[in-house]
N, C-alpha and C. Protein backbone atom coordinates (compact mmCIF):
# COMPACT_ATOMS: atom_id res chain seq x y z
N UNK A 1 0.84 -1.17 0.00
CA UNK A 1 0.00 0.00 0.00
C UNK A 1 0.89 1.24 0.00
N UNK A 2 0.67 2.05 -0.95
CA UNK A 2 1.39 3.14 -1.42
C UNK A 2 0.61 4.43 -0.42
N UNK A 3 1.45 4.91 0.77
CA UNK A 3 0.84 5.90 1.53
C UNK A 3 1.59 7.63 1.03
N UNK A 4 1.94 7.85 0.36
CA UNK A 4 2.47 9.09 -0.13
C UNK A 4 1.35 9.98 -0.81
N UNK A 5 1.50 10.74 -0.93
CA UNK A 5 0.11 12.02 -1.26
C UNK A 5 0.01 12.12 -2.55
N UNK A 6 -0.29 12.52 -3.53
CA UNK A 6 -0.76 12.75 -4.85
C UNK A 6 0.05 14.36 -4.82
N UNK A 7 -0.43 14.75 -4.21
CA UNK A 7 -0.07 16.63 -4.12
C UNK A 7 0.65 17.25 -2.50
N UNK A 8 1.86 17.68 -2.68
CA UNK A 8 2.99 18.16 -1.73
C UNK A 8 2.06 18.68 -1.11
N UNK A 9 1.15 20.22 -1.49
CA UNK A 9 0.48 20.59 -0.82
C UNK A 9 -0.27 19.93 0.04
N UNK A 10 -1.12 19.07 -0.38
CA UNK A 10 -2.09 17.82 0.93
C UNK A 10 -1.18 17.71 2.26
N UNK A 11 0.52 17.45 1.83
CA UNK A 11 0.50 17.10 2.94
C UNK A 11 0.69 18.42 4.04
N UNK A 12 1.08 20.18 3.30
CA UNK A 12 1.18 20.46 4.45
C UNK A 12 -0.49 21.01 5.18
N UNK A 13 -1.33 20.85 4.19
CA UNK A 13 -2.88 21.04 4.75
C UNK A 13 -3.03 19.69 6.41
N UNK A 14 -2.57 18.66 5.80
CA UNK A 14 -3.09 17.56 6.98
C UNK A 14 -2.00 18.03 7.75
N UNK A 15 -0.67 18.13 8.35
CA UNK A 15 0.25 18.85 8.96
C UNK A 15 -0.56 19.86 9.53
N UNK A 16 -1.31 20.48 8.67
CA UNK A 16 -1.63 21.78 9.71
C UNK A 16 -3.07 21.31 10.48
N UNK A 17 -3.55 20.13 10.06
CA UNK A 17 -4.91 19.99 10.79
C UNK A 17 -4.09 18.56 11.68
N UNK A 18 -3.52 18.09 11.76
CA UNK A 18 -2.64 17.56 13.06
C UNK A 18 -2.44 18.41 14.07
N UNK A 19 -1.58 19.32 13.52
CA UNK A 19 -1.13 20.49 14.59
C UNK A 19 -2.63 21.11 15.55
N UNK A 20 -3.23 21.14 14.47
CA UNK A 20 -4.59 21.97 15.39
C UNK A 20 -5.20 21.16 16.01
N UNK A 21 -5.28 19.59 15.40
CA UNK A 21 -5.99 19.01 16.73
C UNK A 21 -4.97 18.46 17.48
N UNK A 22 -3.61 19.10 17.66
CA UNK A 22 -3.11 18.76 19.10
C UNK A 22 -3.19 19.70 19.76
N UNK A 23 -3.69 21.32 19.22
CA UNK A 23 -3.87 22.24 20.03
C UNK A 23 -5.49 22.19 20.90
N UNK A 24 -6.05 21.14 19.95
CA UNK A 24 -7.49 21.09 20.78
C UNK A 24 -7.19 20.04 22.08
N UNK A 25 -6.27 18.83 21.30
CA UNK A 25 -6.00 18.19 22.64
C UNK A 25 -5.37 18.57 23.65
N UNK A 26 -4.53 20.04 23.63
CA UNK A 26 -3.86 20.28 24.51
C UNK A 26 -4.78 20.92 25.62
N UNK A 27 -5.17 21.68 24.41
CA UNK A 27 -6.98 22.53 25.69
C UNK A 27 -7.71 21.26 26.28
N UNK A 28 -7.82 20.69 26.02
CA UNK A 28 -8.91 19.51 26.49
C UNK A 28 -8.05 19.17 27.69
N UNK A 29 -6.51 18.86 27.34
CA UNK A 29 -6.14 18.43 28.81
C UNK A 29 -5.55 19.10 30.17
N UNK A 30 -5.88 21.00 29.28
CA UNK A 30 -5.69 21.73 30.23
C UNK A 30 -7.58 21.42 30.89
N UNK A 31 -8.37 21.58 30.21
CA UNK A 31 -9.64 21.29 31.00
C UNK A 31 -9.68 20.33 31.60
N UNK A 32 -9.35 19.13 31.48
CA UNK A 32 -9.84 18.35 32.34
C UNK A 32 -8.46 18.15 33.54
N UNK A 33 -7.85 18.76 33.57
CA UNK A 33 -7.31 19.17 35.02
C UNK A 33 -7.67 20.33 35.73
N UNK A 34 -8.26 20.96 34.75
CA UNK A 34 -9.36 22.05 36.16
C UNK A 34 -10.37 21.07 36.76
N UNK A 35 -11.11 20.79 35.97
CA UNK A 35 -12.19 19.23 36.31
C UNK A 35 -11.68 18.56 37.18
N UNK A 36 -10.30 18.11 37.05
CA UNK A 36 -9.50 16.81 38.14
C UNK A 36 -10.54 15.36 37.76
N UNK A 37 -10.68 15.51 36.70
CA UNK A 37 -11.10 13.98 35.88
C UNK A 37 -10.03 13.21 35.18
N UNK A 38 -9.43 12.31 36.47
CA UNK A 38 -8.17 11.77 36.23
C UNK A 38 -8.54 10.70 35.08
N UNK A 39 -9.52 9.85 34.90
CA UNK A 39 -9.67 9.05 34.06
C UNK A 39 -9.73 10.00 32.30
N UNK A 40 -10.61 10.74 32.19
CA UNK A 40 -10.33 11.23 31.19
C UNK A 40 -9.03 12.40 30.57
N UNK A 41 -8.55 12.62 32.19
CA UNK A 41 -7.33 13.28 31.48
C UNK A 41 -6.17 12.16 31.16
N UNK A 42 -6.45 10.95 31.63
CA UNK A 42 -5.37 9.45 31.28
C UNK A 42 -5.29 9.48 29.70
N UNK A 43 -6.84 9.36 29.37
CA UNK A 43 -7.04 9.41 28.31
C UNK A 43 -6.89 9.72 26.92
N UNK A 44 -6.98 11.30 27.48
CA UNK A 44 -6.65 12.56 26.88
C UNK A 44 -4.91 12.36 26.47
N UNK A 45 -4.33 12.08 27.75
CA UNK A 45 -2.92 11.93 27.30
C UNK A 45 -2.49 11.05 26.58
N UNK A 46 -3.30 9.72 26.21
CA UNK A 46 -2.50 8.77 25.52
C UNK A 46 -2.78 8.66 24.12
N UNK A 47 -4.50 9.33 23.71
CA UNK A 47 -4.72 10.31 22.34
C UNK A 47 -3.41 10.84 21.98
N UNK A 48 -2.67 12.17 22.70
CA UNK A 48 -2.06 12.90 22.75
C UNK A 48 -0.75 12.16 22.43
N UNK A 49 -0.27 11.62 22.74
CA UNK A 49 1.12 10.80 22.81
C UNK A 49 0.70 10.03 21.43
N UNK A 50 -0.56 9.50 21.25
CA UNK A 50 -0.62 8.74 19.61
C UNK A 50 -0.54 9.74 18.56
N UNK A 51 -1.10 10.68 18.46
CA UNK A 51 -1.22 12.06 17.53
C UNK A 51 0.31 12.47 17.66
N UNK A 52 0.91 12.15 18.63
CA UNK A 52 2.50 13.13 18.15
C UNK A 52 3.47 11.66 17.49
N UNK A 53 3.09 10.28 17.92
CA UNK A 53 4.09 9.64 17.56
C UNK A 53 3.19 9.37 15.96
N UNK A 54 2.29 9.33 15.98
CA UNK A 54 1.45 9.49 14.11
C UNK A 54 2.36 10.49 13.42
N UNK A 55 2.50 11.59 13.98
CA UNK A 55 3.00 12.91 13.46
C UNK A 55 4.46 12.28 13.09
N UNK A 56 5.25 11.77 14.29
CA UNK A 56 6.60 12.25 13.82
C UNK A 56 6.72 10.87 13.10
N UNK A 57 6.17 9.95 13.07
CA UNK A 57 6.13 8.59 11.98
C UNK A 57 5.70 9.49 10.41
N UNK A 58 5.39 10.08 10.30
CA UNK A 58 4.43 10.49 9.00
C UNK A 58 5.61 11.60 8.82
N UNK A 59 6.02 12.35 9.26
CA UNK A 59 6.98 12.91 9.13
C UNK A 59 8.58 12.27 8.64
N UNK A 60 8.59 11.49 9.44
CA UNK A 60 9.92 10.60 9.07
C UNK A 60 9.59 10.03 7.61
N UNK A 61 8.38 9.54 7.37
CA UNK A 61 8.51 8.91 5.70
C UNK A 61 7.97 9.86 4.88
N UNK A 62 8.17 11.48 5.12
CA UNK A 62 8.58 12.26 4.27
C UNK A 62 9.68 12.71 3.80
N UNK A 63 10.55 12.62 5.14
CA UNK A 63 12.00 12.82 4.91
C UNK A 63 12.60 11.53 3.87
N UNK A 64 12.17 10.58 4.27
CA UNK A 64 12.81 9.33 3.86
C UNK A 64 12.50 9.08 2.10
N UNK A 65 11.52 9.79 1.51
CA UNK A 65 11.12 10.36 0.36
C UNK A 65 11.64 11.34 -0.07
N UNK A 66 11.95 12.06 0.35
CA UNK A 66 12.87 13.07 0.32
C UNK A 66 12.06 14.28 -0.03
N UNK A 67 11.01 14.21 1.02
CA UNK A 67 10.22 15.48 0.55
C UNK A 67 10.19 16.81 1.68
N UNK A 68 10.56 17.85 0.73
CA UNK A 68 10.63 19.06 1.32
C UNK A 68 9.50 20.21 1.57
N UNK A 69 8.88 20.49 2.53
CA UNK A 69 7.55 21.71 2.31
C UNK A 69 8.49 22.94 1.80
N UNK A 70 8.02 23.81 1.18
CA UNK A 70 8.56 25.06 0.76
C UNK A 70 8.26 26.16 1.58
């Protein structure tokens, strides 16, 4: 299965909607420590930890393609 983009641009559009939903997950896990909802801030963090190691995996087999954003 061929996972590379059709168009450079796509990838920095999904890059930038990664980034934003780690900025939603980051709010979410500033909220739920005002809350002190330890189960869903567990949660929250291990979303969080999958979305950055997705990121820097998806990142690495751009480099490894040898692709550059401009």
């Amino acid at each position: 299965m061929n996972t590379a983009t059709l168009s450079p641009g796509s990838g920095v559009l999904a890059s930038w909607a990664v980034r934003g939903g780690l900025s939603v997950a980051s709010w979410g896990l500033q909220r739920a420590t005002r809350r002190t909802d330890r189960d869903r801030q567990l949660s929250r963090l291990e979303a969080r930890a999958a979305a950055e190691a997705a990121l820097a995996e998806r990142d690495a087999l751009y480099r490894s393609a040898g692709y550059r954003a401009l």
